[in-house]
Protein backbone atom coordinates (compact mmCIF):
# COMPACT_ATOMS: atom_id res chain seq x y z
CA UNK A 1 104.80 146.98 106.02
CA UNK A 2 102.97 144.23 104.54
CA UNK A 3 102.65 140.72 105.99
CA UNK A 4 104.03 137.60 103.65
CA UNK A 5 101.94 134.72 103.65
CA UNK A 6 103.89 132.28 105.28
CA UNK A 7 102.83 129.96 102.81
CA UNK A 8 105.29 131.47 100.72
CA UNK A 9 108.34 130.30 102.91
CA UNK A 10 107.09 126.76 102.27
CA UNK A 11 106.68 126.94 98.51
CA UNK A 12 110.51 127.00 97.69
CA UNK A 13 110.86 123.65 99.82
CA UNK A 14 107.92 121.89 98.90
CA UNK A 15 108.95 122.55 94.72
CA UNK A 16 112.22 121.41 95.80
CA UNK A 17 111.15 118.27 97.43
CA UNK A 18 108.80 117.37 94.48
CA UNK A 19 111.50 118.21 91.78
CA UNK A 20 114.41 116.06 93.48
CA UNK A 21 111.84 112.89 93.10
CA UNK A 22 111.96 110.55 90.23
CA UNK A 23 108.81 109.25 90.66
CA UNK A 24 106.73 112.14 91.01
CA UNK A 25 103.76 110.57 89.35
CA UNK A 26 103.03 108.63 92.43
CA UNK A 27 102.73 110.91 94.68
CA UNK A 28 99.60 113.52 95.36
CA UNK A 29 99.69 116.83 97.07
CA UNK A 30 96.63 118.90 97.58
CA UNK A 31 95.53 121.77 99.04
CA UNK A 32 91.51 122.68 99.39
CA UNK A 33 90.26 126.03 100.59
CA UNK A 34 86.46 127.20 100.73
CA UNK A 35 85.44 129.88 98.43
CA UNK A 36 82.33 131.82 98.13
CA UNK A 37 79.54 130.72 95.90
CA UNK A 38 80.37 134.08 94.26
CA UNK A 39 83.46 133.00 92.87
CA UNK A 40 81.90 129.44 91.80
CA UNK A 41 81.91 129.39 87.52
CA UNK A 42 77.96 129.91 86.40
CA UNK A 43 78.34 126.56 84.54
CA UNK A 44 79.54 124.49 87.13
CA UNK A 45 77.16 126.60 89.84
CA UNK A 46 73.72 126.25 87.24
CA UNK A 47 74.55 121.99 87.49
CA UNK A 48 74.74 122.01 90.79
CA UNK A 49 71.16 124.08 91.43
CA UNK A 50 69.49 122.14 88.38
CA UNK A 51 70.15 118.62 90.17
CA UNK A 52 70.55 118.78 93.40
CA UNK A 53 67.79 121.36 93.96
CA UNK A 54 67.47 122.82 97.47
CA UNK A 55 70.53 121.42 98.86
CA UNK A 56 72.94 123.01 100.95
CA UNK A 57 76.48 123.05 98.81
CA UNK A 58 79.90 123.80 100.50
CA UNK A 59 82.66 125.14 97.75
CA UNK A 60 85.93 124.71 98.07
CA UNK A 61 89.18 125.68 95.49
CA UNK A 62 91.56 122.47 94.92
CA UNK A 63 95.24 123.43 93.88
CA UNK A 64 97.40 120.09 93.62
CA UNK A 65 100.55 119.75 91.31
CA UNK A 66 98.79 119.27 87.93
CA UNK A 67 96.35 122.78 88.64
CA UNK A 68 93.65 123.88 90.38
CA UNK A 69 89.83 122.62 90.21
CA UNK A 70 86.57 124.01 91.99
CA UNK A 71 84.80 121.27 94.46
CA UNK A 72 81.18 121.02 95.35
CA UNK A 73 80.26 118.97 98.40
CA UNK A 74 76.75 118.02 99.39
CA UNK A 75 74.23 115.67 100.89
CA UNK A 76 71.63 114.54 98.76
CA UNK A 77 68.97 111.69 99.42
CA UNK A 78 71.23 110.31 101.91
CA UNK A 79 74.81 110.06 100.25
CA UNK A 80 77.31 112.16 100.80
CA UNK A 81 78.91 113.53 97.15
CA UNK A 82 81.89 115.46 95.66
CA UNK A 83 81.18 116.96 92.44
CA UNK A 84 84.68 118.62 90.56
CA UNK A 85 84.83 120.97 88.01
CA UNK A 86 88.03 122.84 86.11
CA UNK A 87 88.03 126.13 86.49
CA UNK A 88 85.83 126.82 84.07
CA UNK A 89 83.01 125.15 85.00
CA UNK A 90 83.03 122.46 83.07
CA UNK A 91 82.16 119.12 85.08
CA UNK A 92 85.35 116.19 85.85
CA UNK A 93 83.28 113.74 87.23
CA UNK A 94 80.99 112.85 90.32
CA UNK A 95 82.34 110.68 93.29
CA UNK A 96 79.65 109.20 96.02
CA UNK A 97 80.70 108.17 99.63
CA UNK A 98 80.18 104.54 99.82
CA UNK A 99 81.50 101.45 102.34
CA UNK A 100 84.29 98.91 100.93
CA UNK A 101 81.43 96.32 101.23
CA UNK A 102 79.41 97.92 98.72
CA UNK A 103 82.07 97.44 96.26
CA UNK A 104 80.53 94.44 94.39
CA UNK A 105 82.31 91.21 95.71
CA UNK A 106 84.40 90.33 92.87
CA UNK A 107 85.90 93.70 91.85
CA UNK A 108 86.71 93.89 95.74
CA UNK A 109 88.41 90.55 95.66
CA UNK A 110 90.49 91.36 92.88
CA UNK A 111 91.27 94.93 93.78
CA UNK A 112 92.06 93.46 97.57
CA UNK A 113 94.40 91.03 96.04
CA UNK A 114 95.82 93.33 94.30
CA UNK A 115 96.51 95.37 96.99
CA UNK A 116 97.86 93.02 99.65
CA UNK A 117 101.02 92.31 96.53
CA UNK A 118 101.72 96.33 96.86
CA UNK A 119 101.57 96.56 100.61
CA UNK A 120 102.62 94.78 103.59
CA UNK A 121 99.13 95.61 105.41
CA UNK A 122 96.56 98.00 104.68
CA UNK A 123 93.20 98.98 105.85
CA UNK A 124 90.62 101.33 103.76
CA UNK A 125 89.69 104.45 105.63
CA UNK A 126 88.10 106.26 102.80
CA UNK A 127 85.69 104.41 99.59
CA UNK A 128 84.11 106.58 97.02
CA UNK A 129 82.40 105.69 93.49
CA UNK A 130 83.73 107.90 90.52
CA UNK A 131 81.45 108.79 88.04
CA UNK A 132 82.41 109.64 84.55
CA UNK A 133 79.84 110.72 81.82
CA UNK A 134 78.05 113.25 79.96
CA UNK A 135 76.21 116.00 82.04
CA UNK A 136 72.44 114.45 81.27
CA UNK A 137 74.10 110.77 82.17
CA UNK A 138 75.39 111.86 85.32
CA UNK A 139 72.49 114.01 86.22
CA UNK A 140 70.54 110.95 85.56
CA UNK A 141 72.47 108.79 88.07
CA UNK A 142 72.44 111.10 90.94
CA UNK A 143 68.80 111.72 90.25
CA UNK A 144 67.66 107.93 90.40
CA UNK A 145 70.00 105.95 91.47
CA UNK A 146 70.52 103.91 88.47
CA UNK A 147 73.86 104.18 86.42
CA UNK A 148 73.17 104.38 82.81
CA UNK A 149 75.75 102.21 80.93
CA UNK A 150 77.70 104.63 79.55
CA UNK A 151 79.04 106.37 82.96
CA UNK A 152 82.55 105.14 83.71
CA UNK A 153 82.32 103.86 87.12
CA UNK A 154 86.10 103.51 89.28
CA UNK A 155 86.22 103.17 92.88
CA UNK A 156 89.09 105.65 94.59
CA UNK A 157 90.15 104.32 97.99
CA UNK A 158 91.90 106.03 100.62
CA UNK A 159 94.18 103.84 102.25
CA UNK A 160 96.39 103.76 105.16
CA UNK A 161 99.21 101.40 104.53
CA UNK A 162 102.37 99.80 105.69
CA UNK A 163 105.08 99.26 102.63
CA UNK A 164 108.81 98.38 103.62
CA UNK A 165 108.56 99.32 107.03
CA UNK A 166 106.86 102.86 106.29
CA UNK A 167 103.49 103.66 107.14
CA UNK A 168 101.74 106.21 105.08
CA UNK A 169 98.02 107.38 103.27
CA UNK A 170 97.51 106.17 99.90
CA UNK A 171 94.95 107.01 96.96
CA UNK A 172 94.04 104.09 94.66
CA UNK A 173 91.89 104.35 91.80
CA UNK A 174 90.69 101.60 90.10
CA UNK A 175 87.98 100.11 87.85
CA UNK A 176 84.68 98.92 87.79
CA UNK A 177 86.68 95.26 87.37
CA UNK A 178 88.65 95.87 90.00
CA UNK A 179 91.68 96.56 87.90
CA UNK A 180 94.35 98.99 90.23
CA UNK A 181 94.72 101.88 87.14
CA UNK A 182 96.91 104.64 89.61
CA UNK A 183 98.29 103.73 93.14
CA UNK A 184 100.08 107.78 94.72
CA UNK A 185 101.08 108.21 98.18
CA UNK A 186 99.64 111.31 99.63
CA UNK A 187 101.86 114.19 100.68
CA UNK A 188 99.19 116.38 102.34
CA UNK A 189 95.55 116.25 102.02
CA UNK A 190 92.95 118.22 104.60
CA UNK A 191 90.85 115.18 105.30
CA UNK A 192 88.36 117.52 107.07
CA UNK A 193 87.32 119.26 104.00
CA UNK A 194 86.52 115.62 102.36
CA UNK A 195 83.66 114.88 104.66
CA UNK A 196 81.04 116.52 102.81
């Protein structure tokens, strides 16, 4: 007899629960998974080996509720990155572990005022820069350090926050100015998988 996944007991409840919501645009559910190099696309896989030469890569599948994405996630000179790909291979963008205090001082003020009029309290467990760009522009800022002007630079927080009397984990993105663009509570996320 074969053995169900018991995964597939949750499924029906968890599509439920999303459907029933009318504001299913805020929230975020994900699910990572390692896979094998193997099964890495050669596009995303040859980017990867080209920049971050001799560097040991963990890859992991990403299924959330708008489709699924492959995830490289590395140390290199020091900083911690996540690189994201579709399934295809072809790049999303580049996000590098950083402190809240390394946000520069006046995007942070405006993005913390921001925040305190959307929640009661708040503190920031999680700060990463997003990079946006064309392959040889993002290769370029990994590579030296230097962001050429036309990579998109947000900052997506991980918060966990207090809002009418209910604690829960947030993701915020914003911009370079500071400027909140998406605020979702997060449903499930395997924060030990986002540590590399």
């Amino acid at each position: 007899m074969a053995r169900i996944n018991p995964l597939f007991w949750l499924a029906p409840p968890l599509l439920a629960l999303f459907l029933s919501r009318p504001c299913q645009g805020q929230q975020k559910y994900e699910r990572e998974y390692r896979i094998k190099s193997s099964a890495v696309p050669p596009k995303a896989a040859r980017f990867i080996d080209d920049v971050f030469a001799k560097t040991t890569v963990h890859w992991y599948g990403e299924e959330s509720l708008t489709g699924r994405s492959i995830e490289a996630k590395l140390k290199f000179r020091g900083n911690q990155y996540s690189v994201e790909f579709d399934t295809s291979g072809t790049i999303q963008d580049v996000e590098m572990l950083i402190r809240y205090n390394q946000i520069p001082a006046k995007t942070r003020t405006k993005l913390t005022d921001q925040l305190n009029q959307k929640f009661d309290r708040f503190s920031v467990v999680r700060t990463q820069q997003q990079w946006t760009a064309s392959l040889a522009d993002l290769k370029t800022a990994i590579q030296t350090d230097a962001v050429p002007a036309l990579v998109q630079v947000r900052y997506e927080l991980t918060l966990n926050a207090r809002k009418n009397r209910s604690a829960n984990y947030y993701e915020v993105l914003c911009e370079r100015t500071g400027a909140v663009v998406q605020v979702r509570q997060l449903v499930q996320r395997n924060t030990n998988n986002l540590m590399y």
